[in-house]
Protein backbone atom coordinates (compact mmCIF):
# COMPACT_ATOMS: atom_id res chain seq x y z
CA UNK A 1 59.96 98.10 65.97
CA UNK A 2 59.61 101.65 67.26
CA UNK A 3 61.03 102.70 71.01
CA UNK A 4 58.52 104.63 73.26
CA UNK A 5 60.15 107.07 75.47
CA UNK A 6 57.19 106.85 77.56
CA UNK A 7 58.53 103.05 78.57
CA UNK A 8 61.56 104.03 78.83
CA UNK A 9 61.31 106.54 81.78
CA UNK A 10 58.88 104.07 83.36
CA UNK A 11 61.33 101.18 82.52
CA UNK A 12 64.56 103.27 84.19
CA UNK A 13 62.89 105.98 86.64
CA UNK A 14 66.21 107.16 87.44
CA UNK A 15 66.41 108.60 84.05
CA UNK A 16 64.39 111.61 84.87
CA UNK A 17 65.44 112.17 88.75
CA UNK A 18 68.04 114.84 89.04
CA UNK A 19 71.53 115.74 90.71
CA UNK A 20 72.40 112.08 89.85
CA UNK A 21 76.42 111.53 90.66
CA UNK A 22 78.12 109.62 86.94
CA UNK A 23 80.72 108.24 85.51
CA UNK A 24 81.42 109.23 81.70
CA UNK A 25 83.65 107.15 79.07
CA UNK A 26 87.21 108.98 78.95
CA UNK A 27 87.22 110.43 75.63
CA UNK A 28 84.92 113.01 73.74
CA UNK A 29 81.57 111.35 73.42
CA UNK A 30 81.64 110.97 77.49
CA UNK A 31 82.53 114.87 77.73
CA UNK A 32 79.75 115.94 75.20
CA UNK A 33 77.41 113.24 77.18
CA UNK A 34 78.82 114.70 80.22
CA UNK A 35 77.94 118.34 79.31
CA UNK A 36 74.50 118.04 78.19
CA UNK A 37 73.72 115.90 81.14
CA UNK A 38 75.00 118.88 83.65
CA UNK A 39 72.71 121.27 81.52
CA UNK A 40 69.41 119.54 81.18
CA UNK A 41 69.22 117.51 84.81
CA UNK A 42 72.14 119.13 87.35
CA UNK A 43 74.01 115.54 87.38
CA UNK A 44 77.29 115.64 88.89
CA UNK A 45 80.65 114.06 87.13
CA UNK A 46 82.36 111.84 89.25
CA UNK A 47 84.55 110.06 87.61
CA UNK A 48 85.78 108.48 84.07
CA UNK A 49 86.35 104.77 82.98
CA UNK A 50 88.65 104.23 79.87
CA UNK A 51 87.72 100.09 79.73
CA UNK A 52 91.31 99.74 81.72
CA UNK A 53 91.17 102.17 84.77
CA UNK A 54 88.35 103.60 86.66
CA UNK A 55 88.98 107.29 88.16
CA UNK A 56 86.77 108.29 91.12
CA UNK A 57 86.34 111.27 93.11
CA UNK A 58 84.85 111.26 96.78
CA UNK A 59 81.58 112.10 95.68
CA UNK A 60 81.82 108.53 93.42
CA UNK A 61 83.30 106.75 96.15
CA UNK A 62 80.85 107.86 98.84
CA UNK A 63 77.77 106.86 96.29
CA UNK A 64 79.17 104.10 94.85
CA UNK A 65 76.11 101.94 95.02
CA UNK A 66 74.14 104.90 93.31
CA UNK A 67 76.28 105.62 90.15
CA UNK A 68 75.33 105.86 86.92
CA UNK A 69 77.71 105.00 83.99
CA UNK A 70 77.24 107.00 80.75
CA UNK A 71 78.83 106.06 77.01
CA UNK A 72 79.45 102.81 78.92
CA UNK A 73 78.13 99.44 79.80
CA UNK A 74 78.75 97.49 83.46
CA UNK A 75 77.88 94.60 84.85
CA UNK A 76 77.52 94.78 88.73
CA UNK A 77 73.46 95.05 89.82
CA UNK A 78 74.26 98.57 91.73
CA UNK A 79 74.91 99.67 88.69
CA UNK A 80 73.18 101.18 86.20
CA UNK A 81 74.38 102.72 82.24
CA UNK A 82 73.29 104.19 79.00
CA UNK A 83 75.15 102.87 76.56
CA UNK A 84 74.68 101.56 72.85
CA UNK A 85 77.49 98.61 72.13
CA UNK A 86 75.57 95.32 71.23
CA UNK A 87 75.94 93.20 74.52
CA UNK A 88 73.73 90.25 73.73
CA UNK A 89 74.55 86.53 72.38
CA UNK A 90 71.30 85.60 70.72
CA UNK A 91 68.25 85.91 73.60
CA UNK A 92 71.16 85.80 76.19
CA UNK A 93 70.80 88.76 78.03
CA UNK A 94 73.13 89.03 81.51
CA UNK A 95 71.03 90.08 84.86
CA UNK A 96 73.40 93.09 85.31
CA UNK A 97 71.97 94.69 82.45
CA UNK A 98 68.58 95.07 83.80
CA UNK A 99 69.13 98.14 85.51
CA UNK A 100 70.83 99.56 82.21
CA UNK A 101 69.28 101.45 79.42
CA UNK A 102 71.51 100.65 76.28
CA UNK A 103 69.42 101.17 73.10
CA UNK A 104 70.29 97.58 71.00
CA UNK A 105 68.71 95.94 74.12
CA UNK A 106 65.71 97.94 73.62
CA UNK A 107 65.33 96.93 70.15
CA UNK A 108 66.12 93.12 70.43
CA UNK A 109 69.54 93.61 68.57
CA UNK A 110 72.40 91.26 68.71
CA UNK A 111 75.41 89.57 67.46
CA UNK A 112 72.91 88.10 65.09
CA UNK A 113 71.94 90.97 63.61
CA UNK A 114 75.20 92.97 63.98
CA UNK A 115 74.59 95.46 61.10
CA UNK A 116 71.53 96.81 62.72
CA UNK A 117 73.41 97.82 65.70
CA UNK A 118 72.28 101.03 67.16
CA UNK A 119 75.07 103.43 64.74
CA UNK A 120 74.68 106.75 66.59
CA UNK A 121 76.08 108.08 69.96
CA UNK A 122 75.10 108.29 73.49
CA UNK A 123 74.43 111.70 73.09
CA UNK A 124 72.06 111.45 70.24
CA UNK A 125 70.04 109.22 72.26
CA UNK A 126 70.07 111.06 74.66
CA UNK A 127 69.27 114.34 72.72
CA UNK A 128 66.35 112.02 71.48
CA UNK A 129 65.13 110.91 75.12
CA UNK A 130 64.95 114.00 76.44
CA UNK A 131 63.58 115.46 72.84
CA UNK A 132 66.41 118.27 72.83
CA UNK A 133 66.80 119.96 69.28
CA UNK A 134 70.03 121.25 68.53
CA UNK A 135 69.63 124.85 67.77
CA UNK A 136 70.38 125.56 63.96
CA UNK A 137 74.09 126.35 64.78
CA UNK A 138 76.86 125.21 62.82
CA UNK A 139 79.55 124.81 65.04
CA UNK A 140 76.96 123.23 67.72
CA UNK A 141 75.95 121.02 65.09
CA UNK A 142 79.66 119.80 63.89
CA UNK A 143 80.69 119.31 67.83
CA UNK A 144 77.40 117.62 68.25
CA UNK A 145 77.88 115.10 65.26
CA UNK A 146 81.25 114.67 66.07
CA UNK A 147 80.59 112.57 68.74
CA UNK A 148 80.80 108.66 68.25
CA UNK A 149 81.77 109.93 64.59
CA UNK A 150 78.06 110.25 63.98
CA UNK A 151 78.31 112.09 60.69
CA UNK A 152 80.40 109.18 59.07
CA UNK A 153 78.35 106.83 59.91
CA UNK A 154 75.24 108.95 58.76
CA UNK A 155 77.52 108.93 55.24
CA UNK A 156 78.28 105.20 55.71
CA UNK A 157 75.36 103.40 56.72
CA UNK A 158 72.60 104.67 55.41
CA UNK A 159 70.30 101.83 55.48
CA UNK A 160 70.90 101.43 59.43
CA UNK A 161 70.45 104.92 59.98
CA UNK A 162 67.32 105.37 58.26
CA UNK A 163 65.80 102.05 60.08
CA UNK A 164 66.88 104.12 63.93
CA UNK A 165 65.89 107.45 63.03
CA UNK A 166 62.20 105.30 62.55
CA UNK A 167 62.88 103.44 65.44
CA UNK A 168 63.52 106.34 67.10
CA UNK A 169 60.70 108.51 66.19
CA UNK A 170 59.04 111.87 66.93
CA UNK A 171 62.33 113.61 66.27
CA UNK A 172 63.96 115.84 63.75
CA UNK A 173 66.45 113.42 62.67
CA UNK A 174 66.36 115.51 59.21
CA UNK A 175 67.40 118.88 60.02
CA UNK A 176 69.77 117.18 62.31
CA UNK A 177 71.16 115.12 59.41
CA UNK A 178 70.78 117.73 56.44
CA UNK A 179 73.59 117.87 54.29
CA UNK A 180 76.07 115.96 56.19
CA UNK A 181 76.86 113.73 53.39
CA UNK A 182 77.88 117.10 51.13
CA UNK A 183 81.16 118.28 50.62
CA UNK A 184 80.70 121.31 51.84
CA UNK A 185 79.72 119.68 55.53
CA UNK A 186 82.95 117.90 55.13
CA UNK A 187 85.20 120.76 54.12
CA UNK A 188 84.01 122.47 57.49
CA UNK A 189 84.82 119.81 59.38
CA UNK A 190 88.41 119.37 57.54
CA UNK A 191 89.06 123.09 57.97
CA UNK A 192 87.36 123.91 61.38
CA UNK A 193 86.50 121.07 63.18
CA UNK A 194 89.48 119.48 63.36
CA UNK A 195 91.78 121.81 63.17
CA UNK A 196 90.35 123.25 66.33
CA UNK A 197 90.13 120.08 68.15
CA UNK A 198 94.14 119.75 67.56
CA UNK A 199 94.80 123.50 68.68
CA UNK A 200 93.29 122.45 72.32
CA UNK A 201 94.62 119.01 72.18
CA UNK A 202 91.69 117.01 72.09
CA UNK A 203 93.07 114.90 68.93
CA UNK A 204 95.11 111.56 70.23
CA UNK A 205 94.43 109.92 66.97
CA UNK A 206 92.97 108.21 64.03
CA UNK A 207 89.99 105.69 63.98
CA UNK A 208 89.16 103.50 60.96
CA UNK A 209 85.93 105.55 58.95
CA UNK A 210 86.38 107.37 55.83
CA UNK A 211 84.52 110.00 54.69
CA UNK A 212 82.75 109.53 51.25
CA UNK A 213 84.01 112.58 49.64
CA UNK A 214 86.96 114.17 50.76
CA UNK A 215 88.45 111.09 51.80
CA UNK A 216 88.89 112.58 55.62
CA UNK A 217 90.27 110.15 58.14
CA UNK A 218 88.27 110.48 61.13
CA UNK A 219 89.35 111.61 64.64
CA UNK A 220 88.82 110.56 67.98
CA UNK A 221 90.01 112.20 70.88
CA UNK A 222 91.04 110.12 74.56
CA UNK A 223 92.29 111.07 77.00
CA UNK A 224 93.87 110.31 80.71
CA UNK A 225 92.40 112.02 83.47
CA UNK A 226 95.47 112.07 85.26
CA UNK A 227 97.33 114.85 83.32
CA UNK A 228 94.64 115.84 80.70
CA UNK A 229 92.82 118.00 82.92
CA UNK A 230 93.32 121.23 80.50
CA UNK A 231 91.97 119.35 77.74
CA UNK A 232 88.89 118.47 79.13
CA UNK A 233 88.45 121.78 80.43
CA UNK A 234 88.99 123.25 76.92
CA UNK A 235 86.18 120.95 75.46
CA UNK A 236 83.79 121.87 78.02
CA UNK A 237 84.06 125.57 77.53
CA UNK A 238 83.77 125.11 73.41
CA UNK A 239 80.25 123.31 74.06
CA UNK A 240 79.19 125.76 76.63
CA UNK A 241 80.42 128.31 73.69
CA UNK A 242 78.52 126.84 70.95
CA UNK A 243 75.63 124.83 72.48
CA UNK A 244 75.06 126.84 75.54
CA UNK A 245 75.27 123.69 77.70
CA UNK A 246 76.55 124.79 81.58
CA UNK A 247 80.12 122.76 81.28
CA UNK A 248 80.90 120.40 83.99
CA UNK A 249 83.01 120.71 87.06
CA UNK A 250 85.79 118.88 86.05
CA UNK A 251 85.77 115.46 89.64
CA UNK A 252 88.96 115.85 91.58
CA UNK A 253 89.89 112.24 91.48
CA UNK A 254 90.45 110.38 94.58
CA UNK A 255 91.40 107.06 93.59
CA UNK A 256 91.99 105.01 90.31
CA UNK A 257 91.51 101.54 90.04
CA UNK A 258 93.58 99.11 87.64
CA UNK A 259 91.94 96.70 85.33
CA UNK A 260 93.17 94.63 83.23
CA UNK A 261 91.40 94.21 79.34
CA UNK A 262 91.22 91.28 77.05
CA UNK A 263 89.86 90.33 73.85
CA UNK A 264 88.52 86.81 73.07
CA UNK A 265 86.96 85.52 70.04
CA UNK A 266 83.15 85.36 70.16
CA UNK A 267 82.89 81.57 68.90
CA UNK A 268 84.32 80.40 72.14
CA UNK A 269 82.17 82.72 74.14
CA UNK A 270 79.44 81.09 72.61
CA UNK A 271 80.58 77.25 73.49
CA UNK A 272 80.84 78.44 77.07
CA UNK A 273 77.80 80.05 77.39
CA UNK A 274 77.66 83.56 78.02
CA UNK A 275 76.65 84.23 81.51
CA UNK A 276 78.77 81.12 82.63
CA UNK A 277 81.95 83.08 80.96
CA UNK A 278 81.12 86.20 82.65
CA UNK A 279 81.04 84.22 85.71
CA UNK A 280 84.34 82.47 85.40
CA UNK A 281 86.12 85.58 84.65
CA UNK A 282 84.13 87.40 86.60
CA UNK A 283 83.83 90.94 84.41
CA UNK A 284 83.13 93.75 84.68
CA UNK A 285 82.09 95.42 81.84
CA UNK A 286 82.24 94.27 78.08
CA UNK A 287 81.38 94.92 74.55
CA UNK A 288 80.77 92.95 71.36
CA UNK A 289 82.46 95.13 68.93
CA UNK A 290 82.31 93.30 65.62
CA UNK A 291 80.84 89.97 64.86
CA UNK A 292 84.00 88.25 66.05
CA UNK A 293 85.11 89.66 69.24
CA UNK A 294 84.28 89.80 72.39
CA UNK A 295 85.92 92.65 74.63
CA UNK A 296 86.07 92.87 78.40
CA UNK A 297 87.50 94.11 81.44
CA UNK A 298 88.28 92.70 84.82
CA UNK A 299 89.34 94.22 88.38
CA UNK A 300 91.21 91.31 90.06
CA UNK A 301 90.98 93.17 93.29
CA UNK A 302 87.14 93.89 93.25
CA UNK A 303 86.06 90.97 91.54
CA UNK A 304 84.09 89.79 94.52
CA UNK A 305 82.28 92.80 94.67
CA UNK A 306 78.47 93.25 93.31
C-alpha cells in the first residue's frame, strides 16, 4: 500500500501549523529531527526524553497539554508523536496513538509482520512529508543518513527498503540512496564521519549493524542533557554547516522527571491483552523492538495523569 501525504496532513493538522513547542529523543536522530524541524516550521525544543527521564523547560511545562514528541512514541491523549517503532499487537491499536503519526501504523504493520517495519528514521520521513531534497552535498548527505543508521540498513535490508521507498512515493529515494552500499561511501564515513563525530563527542558507543564491506561497526551517539550541553551544541552547528538548517536553541531545562524502564517478553503481553497491560502498568510510552520484546516506561508519580 502507498501513503498519501495529502491524508496525512488532513489526518494530523498539527503537522503543518507552526511555532509548535517539542520534545526530541536524547540522542542524534532527535537533534537532526530537531534541526530540520526549527528550519522548515519555527518549532521550538523544549525538552528531551531518553525512555528513562523526561527533561523539560518552562516553555514544555507551561504547554504541556500541547507538546509534540518527535523520534518518540507516548501514550497519554494530550499527546501527540512522530515516531516509527512498531507499536501494534495484531489489529490492537491503543487509543493514545490516535493523535500520533508513526509511519508502521500508517501502513498496517505489526509484530506480525516485523520485517516490514518501517527501516528508516524520523528524519527521512520527515524529509519525505514535507518533500525536502537534500542538496547534493556530501557531508549533508553522510550526517543526514547517519541518523537511525539509515545507510546500514539501506545496505542490510534491501528488500524492506525498496517496498518503503514505494510506499513512500513521489520522492527521490535514489539520489538519496546512490552509492551507499559502495566502498567508497563507507570509507568516507570510516574516515570522516566518524572520526568527526568522536572529535566533538557525539560518539557514546557501539550498536549492533555491520556494514557489508568494510566491516564498520556502527555508531550511535546519546547523550544526557544534564552535562552534554556542548555536545549538542556542536551537532547543531555541523548541520547548520552542512545542511544549512537554522540550529536549535538548545531548552534550559526546568525539571526532569524519573521513570523507571522494563522489558517484558511479548508472549505474555499477548495473554494479557494489550491495552489491559498498558492499563495495569499504566505506561507511558513503549516500543516493540524485535519480535520478542516488549519495552516500556512508567512514571510512578504521574501515572494518574492523562
Amino acid at each position: 500500500m502507498q501513503i498519501n501525504r495529502k491524508n496525512i496532513f488532513k489526518r494530523y493538522k498539527w503537522l503543518n501549523e507552526k511555532k509548535r513547542h517539542f520534545i526530541i529523543s536524547a540522542d542524534y536522530d532527535g537533534l537532526i529531527c530537531a534541526s530540520f524541524l526549527n528550519h522548515y516550521l519555527d518549532w521550538n525544543l523544549s525538552g528531551f526524553y531518553d525512555f528513562n527521564s523526561i527533561w523539560l523547560s518552562k516553555e514544555a511545562i507551561d504547554n504541556k497539554k500541547d507538546l509534540i514528541w518527535v523520534d518518540l512514541n507516548i501514550l497519554p491523549f494530550s499527546g501527540k508523536s512522530i515516531g516509527g517503532q512498531i507499536v501494534s499487537l495484531g489489529k490492537d491499536i491503543p487509543d493514545g496513538f490516535k493523535t500520533s503519526c508513526n509511519a508502521n501504523i500508517l501502513s498496517n504493520t505489526n509484530e506480525s509482520n516485523f520485517k516490514q517495519k518501517f527501516p528508516f528514521s524520523t528524519l527521512l520521513f520527515l524529509m519525505w512529508l514535507y518533500k525536502i531534497e537534500y542538496q547534493k552535498n556530501d557531508i549533508g548527505k553522510l550526517l543526514i543518513l547517519q541518523s537511525d543508521n539509515s545507510w546500514m540498513k539501506i545496505q542490510k535490508y534491501s528488500e524492506n527498503v525498496a517496498l518503503w521507498t514505494e510506499r513512500l512515493e513521489d520522492y527521490n529515494w535514489e539520489s538519496l540512496f546512490k552509492e551507499v552500499g559502495s566502498i567508497d561511501y563507507e570509507l568516507k564515513v570510516d574516515q570522516y564521519l566518524y572520526p568527526k563525530l568522536i572529535h566533538i563527542g557525539a560518539i557514546s558507543g557501539f550498536s549492533r549493524l555491520v556494514s557489508t564491506n568494510l566491516k564498520i561497526k556502527s555508531r550511535e551517539c546519546k547523550f544526557n542533557p544534564d552535562w552534554d550541553g556542548d555536545i549538542i551544541l556542536k551537532l547543531f552547528n555541523l548541520f547548520a554547516q552542512n545542511l544549512k538548517w537554522t540550529p536549535p536553541k538548545n531548552p534550559k531545562i526546568e525539571q526532569r522527571i524519573e521513570g523507571e524502564r522494563f522489558k517484558f517478553p511479548l508472549e505474555h503481553v499477548k495473554k494479557i491483552g494489550l491495552n489491559k497491560f498498558i492499563k495495569q502498568n499504566n505506561i507511558f510510552s513503549y516500543a516493540i523492538t524485535n519480535p520478542n520484546s516488549f519495552n516500556y516506561t512508567i512514571f510512578k508519580k504521574y501515572k494518574n495523569a492523562k
